[in-house]
C-alpha atoms as a PDB file:
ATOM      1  CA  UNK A   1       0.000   0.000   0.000  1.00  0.00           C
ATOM      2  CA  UNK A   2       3.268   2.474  -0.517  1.00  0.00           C
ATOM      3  CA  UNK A   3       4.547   4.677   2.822  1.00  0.00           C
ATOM      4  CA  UNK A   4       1.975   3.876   5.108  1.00  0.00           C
ATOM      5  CA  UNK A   5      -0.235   0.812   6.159  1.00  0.00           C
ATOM      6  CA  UNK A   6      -3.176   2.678   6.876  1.00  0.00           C
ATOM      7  CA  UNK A   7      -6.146   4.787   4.743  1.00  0.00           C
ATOM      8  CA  UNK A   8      -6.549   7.709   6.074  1.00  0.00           C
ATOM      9  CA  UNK A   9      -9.994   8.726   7.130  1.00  0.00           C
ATOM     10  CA  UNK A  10     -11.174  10.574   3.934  1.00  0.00           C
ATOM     11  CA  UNK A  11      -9.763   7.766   2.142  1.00  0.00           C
ATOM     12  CA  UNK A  12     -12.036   5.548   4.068  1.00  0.00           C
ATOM     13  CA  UNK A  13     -14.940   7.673   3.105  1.00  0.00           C
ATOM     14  CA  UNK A  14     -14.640   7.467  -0.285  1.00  0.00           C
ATOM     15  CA  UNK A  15     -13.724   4.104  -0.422  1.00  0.00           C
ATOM     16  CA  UNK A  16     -16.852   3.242   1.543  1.00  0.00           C
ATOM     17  CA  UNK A  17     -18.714   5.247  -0.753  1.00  0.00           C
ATOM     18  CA  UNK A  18     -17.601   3.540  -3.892  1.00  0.00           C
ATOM     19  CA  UNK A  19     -18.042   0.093  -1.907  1.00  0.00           C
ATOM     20  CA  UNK A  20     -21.578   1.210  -1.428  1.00  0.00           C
ATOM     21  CA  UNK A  21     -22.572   2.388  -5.138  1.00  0.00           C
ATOM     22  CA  UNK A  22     -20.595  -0.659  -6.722  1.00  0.00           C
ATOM     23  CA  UNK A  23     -18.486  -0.469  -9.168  1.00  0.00           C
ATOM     24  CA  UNK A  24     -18.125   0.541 -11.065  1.00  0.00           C
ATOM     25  CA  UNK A  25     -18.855   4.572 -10.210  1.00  0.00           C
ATOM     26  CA  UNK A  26     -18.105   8.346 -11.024  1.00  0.00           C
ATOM     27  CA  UNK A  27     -16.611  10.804  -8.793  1.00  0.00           C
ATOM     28  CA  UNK A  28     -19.844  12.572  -8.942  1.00  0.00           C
ATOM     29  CA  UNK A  29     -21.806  10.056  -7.853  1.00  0.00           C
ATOM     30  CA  UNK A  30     -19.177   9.081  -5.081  1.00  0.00           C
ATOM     31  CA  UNK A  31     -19.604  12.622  -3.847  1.00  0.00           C
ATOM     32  CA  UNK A  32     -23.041  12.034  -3.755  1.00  0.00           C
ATOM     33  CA  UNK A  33     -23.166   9.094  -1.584  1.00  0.00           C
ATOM     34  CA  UNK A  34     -20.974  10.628   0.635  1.00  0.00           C
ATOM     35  CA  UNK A  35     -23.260  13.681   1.592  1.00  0.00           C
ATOM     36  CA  UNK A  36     -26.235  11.333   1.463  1.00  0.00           C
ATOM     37  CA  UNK A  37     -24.816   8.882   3.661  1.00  0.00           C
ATOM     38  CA  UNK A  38     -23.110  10.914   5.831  1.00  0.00           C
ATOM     39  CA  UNK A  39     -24.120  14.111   5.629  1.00  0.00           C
ATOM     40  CA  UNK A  40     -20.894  15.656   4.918  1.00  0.00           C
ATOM     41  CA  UNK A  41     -20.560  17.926   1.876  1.00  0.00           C
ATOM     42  CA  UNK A  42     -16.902  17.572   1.028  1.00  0.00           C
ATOM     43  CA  UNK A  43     -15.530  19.210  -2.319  1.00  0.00           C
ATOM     44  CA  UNK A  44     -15.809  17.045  -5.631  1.00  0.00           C
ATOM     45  CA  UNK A  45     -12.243  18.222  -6.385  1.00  0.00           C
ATOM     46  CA  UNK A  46     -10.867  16.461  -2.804  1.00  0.00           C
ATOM     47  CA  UNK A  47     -13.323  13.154  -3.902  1.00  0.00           C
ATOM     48  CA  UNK A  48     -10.995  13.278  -7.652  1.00  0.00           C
ATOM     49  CA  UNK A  49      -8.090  13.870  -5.641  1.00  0.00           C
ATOM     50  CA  UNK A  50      -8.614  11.289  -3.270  1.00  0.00           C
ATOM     51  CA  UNK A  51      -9.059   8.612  -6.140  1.00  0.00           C
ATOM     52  CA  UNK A  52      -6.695   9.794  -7.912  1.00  0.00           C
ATOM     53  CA  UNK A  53      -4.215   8.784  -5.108  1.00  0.00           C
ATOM     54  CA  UNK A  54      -5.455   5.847  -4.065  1.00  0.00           C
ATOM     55  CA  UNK A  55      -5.710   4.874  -7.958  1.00  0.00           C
ATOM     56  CA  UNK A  56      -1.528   5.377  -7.429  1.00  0.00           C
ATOM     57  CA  UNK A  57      -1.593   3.244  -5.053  1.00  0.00           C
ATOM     58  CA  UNK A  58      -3.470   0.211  -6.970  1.00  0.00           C
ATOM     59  CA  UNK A  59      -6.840   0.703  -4.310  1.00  0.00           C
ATOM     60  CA  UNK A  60      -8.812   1.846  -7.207  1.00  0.00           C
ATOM     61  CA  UNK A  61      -8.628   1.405 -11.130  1.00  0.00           C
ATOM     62  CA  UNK A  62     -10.393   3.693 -13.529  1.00  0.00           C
ATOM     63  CA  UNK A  63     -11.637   3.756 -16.816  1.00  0.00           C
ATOM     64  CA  UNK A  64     -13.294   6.002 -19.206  1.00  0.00           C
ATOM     65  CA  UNK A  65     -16.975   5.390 -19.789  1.00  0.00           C
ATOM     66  CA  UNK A  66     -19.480   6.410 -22.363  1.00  0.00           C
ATOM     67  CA  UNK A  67     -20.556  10.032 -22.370  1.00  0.00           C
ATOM     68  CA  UNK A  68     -23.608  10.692 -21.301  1.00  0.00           C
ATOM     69  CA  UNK A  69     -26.371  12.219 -23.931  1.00  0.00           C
ATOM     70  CA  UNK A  70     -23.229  14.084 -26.129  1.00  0.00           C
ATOM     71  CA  UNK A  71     -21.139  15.265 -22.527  1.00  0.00           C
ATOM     72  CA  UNK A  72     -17.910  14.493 -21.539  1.00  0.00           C
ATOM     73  CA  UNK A  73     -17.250  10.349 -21.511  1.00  0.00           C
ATOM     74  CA  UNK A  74     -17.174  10.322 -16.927  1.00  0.00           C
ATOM     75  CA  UNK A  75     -14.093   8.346 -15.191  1.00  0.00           C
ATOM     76  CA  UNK A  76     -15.443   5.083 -13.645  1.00  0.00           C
ATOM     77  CA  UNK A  77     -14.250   3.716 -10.934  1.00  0.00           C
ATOM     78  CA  UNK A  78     -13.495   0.280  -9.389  1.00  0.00           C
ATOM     79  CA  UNK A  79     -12.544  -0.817  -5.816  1.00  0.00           C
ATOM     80  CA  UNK A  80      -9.654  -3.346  -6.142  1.00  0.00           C
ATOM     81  CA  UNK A  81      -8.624  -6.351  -3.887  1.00  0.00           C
ATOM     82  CA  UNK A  82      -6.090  -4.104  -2.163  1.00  0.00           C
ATOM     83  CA  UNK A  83      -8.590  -1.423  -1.966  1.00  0.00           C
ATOM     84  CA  UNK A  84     -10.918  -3.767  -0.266  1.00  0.00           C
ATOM     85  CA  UNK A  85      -7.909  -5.234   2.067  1.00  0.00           C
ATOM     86  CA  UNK A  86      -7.131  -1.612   2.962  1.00  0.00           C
ATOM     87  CA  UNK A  87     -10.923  -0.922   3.957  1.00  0.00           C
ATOM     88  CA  UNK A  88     -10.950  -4.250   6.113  1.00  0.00           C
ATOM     89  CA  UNK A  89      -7.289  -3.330   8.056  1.00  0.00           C
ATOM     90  CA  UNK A  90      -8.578  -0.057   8.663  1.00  0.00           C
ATOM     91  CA  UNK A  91     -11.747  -1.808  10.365  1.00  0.00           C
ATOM     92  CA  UNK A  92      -9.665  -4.151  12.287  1.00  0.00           C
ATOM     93  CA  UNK A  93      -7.701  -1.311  13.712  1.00  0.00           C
ATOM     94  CA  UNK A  94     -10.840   0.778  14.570  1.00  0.00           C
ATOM     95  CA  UNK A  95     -12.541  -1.835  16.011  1.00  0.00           C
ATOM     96  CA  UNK A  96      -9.263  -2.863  18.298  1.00  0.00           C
ATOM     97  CA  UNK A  97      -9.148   0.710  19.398  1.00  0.00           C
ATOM     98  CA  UNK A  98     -12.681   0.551  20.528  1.00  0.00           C
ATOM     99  CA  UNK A  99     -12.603  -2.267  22.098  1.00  0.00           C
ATOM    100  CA  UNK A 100     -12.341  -2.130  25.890  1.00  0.00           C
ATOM    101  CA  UNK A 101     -13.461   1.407  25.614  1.00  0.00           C
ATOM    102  CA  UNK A 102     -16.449   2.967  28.033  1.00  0.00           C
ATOM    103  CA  UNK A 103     -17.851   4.876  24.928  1.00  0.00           C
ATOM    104  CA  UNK A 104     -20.444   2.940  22.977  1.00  0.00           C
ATOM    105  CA  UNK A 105     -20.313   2.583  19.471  1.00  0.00           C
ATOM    106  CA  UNK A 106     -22.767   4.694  18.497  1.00  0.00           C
ATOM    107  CA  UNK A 107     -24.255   7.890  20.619  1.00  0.00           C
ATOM    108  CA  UNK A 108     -27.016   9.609  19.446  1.00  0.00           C
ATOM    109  CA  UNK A 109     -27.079  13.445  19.866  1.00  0.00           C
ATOM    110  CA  UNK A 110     -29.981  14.770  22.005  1.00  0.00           C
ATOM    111  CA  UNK A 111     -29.567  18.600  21.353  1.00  0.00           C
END
């Protein structure tokens, strides 16, 4: 996975994203999923920037697909193996840290 043995948490997001759409998606559409699921409006540029990254780093693949109704052709992407080994580490390593914790899992605001 290059330098480090860890995705960062943005990376996470966006792989999660892309894990949740199938593949193969658009950066659009991952940016999309993101502030559905989580509510979080992030930039499209960081989402392209992301990918592009973790495309460097063999997590995700891409390919050009047909243009939509005489646009642009979009870049699809594709989780890969290492992409999807990355995403499971990275849950290991959460769920170690939580464990043994007093915090639960999930707390739901009241305010």
């Amino acid at each position: 996975m290059g330098g480090r043995d860890y995705l960062g948490e943005f990376e996470q997001v966006v792989l999660l994203a892309l894990l949740r759409l199938g593949d193969p998606a658009y950066g659009a559409a991952i940016h999309r999923e993101i502030l559905s699921a989580t509510g979080r409006d992030v930039s499209i540029p960081a989402v392209y920037v992301t990918l592009k990254r973790m495309e460097a780093k063999g997590l995700v693949s891409s390919r050009l697909g047909k243009s939509a109704a005489g646009g642009r052709a979009t870049k699809n992407y594709r989780l890969q193996p290492a992409g999807e080994a990355a995403l499971a580490r990275s849950r290991e390593l959460l769920d170690s840290l939580w464990e043994g914790t007093h915090l639960p899992a999930s707390r739901k605001s009241t305010s």
